[in-house]
Protein backbone atom coordinates (compact mmCIF):
# COMPACT_ATOMS: atom_id res chain seq x y z
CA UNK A 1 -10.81 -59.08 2.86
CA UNK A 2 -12.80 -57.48 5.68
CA UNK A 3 -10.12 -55.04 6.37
CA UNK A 4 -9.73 -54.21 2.62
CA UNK A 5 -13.36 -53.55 2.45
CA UNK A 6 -13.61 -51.41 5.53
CA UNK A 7 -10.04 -49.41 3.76
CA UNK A 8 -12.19 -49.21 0.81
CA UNK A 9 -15.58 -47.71 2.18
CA UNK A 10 -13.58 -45.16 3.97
CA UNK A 11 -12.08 -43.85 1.20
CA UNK A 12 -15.48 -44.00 -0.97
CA UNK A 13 -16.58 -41.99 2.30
CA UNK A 14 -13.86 -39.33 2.44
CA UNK A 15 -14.13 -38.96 -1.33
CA UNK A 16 -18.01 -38.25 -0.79
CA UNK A 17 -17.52 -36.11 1.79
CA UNK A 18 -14.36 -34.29 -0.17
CA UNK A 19 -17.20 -33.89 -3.45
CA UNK A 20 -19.93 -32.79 -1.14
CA UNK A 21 -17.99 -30.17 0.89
CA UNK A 22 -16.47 -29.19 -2.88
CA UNK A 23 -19.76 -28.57 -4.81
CA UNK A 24 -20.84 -26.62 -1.57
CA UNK A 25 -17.85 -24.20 -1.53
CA UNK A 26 -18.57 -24.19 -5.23
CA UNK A 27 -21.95 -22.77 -5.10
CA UNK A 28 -21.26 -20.41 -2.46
CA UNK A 29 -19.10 -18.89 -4.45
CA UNK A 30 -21.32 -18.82 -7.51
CA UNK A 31 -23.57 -17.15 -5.39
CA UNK A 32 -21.21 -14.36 -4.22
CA UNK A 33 -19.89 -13.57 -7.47
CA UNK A 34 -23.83 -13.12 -8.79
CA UNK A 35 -24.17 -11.30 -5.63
CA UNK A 36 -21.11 -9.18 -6.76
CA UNK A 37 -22.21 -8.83 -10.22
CA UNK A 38 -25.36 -7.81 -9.19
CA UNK A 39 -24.27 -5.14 -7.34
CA UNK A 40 -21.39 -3.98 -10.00
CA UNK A 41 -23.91 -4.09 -12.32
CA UNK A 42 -26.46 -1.91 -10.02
CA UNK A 43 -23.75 1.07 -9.48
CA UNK A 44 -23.02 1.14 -12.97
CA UNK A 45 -26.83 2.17 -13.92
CA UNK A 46 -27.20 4.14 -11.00
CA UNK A 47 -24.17 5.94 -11.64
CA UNK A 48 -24.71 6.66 -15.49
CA UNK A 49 -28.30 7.96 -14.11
CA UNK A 50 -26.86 10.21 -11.54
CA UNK A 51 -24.30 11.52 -13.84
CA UNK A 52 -26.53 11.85 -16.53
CA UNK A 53 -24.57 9.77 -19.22
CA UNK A 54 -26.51 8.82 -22.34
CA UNK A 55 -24.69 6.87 -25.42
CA UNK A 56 -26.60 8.34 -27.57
CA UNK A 57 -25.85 11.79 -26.82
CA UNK A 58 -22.13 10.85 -26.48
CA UNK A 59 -22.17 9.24 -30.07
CA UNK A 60 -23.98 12.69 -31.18
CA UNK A 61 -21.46 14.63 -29.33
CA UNK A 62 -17.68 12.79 -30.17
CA UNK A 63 -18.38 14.75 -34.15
CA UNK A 64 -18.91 18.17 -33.24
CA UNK A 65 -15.73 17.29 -30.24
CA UNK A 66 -13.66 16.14 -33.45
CA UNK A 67 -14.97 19.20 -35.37
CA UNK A 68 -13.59 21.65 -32.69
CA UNK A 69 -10.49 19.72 -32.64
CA UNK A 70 -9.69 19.64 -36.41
CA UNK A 71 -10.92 23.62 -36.47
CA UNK A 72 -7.63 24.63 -34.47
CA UNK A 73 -5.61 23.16 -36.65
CA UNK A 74 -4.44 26.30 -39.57
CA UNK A 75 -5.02 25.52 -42.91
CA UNK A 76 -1.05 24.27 -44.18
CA UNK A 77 0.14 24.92 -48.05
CA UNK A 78 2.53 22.92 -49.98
CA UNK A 79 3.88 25.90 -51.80
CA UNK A 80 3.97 28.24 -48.55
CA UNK A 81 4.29 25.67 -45.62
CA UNK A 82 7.36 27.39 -44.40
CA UNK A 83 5.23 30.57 -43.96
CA UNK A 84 2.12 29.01 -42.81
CA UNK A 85 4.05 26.88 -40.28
CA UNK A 86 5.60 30.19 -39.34
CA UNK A 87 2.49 32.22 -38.74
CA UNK A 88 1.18 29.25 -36.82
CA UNK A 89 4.24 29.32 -34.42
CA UNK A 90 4.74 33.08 -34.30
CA UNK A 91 5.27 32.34 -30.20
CA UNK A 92 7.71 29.90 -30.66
CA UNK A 93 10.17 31.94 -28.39
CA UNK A 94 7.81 32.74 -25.38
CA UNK A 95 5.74 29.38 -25.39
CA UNK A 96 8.65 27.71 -25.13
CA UNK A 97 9.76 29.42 -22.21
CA UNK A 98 6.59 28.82 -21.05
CA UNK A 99 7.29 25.57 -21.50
CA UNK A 100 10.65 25.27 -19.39
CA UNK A 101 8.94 26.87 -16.61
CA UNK A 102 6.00 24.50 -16.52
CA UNK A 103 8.63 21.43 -16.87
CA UNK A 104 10.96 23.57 -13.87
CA UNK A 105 7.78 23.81 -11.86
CA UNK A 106 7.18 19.87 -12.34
CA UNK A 107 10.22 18.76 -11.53
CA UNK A 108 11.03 21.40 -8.08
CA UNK A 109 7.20 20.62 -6.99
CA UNK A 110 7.99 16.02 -7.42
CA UNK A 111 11.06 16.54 -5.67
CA UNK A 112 9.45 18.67 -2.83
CA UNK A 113 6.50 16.25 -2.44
CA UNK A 114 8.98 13.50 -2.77
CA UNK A 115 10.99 14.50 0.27
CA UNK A 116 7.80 14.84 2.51
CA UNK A 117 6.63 11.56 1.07
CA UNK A 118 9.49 9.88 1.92
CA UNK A 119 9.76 11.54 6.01
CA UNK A 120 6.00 10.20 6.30
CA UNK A 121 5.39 7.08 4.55
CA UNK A 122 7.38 5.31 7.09
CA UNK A 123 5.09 6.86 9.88
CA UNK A 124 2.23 5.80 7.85
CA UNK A 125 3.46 2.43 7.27
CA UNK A 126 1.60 -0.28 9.70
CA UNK A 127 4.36 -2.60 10.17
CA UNK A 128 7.11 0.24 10.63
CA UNK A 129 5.12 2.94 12.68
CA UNK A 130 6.57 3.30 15.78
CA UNK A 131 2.93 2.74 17.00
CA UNK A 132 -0.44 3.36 15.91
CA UNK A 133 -1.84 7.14 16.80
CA UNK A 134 1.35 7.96 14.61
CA UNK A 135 0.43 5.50 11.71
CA UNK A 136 -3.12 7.07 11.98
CA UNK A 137 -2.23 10.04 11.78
CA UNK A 138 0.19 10.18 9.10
CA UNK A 139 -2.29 8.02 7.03
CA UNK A 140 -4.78 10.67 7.59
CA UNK A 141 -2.57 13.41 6.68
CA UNK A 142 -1.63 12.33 3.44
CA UNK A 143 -5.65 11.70 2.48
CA UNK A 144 -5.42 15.06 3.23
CA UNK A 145 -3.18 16.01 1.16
CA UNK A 146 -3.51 14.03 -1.47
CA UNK A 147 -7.68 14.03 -2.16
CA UNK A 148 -8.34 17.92 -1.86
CA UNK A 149 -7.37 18.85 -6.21
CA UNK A 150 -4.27 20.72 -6.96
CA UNK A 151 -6.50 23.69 -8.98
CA UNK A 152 -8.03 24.35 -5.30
CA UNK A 153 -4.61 23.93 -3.63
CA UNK A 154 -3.51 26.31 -6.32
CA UNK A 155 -6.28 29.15 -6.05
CA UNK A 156 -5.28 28.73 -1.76
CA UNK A 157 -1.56 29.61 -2.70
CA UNK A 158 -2.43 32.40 -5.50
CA UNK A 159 -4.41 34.35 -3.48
CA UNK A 160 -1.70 34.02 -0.12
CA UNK A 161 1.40 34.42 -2.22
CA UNK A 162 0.59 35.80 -5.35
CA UNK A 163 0.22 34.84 -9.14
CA UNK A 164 3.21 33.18 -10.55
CA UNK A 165 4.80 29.75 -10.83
CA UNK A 166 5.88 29.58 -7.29
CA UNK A 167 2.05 28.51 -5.95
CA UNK A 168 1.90 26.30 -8.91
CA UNK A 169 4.89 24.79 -7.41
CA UNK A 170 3.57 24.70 -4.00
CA UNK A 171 0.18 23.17 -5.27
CA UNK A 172 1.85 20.48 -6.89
CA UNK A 173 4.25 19.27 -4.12
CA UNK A 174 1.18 19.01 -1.69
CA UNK A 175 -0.33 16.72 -4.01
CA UNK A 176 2.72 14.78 -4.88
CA UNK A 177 3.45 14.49 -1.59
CA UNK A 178 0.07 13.12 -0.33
CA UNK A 179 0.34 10.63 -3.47
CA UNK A 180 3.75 9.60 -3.21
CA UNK A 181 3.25 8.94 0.50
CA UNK A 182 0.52 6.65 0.14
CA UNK A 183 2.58 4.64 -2.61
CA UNK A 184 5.70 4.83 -0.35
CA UNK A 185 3.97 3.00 2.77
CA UNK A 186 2.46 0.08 0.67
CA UNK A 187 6.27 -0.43 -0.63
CA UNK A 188 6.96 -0.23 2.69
CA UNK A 189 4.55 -2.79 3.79
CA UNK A 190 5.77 -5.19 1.20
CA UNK A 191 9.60 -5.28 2.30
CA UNK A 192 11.36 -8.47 3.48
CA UNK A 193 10.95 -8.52 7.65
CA UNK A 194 14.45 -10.33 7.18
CA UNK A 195 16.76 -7.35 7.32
CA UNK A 196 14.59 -5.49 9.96
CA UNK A 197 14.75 -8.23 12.14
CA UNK A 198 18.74 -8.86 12.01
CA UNK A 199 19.04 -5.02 12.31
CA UNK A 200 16.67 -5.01 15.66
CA UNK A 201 18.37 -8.26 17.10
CA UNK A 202 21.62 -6.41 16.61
CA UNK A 203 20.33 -3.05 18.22
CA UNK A 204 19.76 -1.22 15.84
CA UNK A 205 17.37 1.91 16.72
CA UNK A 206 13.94 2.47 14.61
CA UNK A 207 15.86 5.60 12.58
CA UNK A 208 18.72 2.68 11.84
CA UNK A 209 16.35 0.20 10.96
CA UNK A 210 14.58 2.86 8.20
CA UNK A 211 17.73 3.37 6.43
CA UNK A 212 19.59 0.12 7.09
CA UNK A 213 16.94 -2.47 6.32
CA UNK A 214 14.00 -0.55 4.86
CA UNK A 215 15.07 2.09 2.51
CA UNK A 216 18.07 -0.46 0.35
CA UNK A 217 14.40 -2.41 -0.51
CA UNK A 218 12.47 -0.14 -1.16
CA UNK A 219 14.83 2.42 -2.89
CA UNK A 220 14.12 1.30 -6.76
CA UNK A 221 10.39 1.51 -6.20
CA UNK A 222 10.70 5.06 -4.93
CA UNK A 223 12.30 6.16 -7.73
CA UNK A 224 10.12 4.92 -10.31
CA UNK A 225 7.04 6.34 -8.79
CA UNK A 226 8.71 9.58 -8.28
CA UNK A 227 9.65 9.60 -11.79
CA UNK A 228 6.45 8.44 -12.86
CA UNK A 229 4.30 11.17 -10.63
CA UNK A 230 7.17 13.39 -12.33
CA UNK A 231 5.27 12.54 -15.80
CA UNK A 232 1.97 13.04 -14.14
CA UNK A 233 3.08 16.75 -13.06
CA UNK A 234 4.31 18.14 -16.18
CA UNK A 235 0.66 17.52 -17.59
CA UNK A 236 -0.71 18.60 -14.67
CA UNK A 237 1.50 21.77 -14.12
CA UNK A 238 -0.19 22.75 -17.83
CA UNK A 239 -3.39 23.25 -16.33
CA UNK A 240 -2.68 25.02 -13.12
CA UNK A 241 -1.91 28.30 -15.41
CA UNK A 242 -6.03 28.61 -15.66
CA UNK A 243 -5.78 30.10 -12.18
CA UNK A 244 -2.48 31.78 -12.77
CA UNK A 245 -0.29 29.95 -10.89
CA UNK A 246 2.17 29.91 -13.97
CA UNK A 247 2.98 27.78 -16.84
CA UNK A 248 2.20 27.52 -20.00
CA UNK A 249 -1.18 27.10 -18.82
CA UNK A 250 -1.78 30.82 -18.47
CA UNK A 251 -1.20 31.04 -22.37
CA UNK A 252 -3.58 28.64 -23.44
CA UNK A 253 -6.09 29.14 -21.43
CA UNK A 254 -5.86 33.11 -22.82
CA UNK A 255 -5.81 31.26 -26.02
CA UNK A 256 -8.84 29.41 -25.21
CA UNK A 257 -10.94 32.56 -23.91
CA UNK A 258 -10.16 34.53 -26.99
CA UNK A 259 -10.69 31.84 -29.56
CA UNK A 260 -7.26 31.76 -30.92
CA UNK A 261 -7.56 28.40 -32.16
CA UNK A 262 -4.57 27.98 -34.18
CA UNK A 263 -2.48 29.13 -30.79
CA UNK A 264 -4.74 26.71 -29.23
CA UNK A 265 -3.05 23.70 -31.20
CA UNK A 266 0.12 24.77 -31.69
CA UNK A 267 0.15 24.92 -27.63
CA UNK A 268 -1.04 21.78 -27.45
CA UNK A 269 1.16 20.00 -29.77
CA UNK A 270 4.15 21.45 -27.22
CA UNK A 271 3.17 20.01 -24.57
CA UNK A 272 2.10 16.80 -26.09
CA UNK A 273 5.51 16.45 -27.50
CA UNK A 274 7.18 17.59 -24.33
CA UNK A 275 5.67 14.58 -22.60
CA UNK A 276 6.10 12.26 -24.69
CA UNK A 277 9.88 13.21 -24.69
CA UNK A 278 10.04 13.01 -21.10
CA UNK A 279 7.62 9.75 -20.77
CA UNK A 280 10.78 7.99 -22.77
CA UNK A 281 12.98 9.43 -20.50
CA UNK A 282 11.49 8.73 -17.39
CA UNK A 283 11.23 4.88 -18.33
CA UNK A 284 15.03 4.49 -19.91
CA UNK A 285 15.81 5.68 -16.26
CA UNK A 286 13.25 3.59 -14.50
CA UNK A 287 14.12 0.29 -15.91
CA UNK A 288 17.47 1.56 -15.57
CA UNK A 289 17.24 1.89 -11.60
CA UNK A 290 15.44 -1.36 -11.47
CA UNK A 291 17.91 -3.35 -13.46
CA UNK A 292 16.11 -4.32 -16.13
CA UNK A 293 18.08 -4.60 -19.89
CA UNK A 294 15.65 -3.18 -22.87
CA UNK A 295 17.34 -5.20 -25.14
CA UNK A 296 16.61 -8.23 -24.11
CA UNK A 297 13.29 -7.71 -24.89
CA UNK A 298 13.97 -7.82 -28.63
């Protein structure tokens, strides 16, 4: 019996100790997450003071933002739609060629970035870089590339090569590339050390061990982020035209200047379209490259 009672105050002593070091942990984290909230709560107010944003004014202002929308749109008759929807579209031909560019300026600009994405995210990967001035500096040249804007990347390459679509193109691969990269090496970082470890213990050399054990991984990933920045592009190629580095842009931003609103939503509606056509493109491929069956989701 003396044994059984010593078993049993040790365990009534464990268990108090267990509760007492478990309401402890407890309010230390109550404490940091009202410390957190605090703080969350602090930047939001100081931020809506700094940037000046009121409610009020932004209920005031979403009408008259609604009443400029609805003002592009032409006034459309039953009994002459085919002529109104005509006159509406009366640059069918060139906006849409407009159109093809902006999408062809897209697409060449993702697959350039892509590339130099793909020859520095293992660089800038920490447990692939051959060692760590390289990691450092790769990481640091893609926040280079990636966190100056693509309009100032864009005025940079207007004003050394020229107007046109080929400094839009330029402008966007920069971006894409300092985007991509970034997404690349945390894919990277992620992989199973398995394969790199049986392709190193057979003697494999780093360039092997990339493309042997690495890039078989990390391959579906890559392509649905560079078909996703893809998507991302096409809108953003649209606005890279205000500084004339081609696109459609270029057109609506005239369109803008001169108050053409009809042309202004007619425009719009393009493009809106346009990438919404290739947003369901983009994923039928994704979830095709990553094995996943739509149907089974109905």
């Amino acid at each position: 019996m003396t044994h059984a009672h010593a078993l049993a105050g040790t365990s009534s002593s464990r268990i108090a100790d267990f509760e007492h070091r478990y309401q402890t942990e407890r309010r230390t984290r109550g404490l940091w997450t009202l410390l957190y909230l605090v703080l969350f709560a602090g930047a939001v107010v100081g931020s809506m003071q700094v940037s000046d944003f009121n409610p009020s004014k932004l209920m005031n202002g979403l009408p008259k933002a609604w009443n400029y929308i609805y003002g592009t749109f032409p006034t459309l008759r039953w009994e002459t739609l085919g002529a109104d929807i005509a006159e509406w579209y009366w640059g069918i031909r060139y906006w849409l060629r407009l159109l093809v560019e902006t999408v062809l300026m897209s697409f060449v600009g993702t697959v350039l970035g892509g590339v130099v994405a793909l020859a520095l995210c293992f660089f800038a990967s920490s447990n692939l870089a051959p060692n760590k001035a390289l990691c450092f500096i790769s990481r640091r040249t893609l926040e280079f590339l990636r966190t100056v804007p693509e309009l100032v990347f864009a005025l940079i390459f207007v004003y050394a090569f020229g107007l046109g679509p080929f400094a839009g193109v330029l402008a966007i691969a920069v971006h894409t590339a300092g985007s991509l990269g970034k997404l690349f090496a945390e894919v990277n970082e992620n992989v199973d050390e398995r394969p790199i470890d049986g392709v190193r213990a057979a003697g494999g050399s780093w360039p092997m061990i990339m493309r042997l054990a690495v890039v078989p991984q990390a391959l579906p990933n890559y392509a649905s982020y560079l078909l996703l920045r893809f998507e991302i592009n096409v809108r953003g190629a649209a606005v890279l035209g205000v500084v004339g580095a081609g696109g459609i842009g270029e057109d609506l931003y005239l369109a803008i200047r001169q108050f053409e609103y009809p042309d202004i939503s007619a425009i719009m509606l393009l493009l809106i379209a346009t990438t919404a056509v290739i947003d369901i493109t983009c994923e039928s491929i994704r979830h095709r490259l990553i094995g996943h069956d739509l149907g089974k989701g109905q």
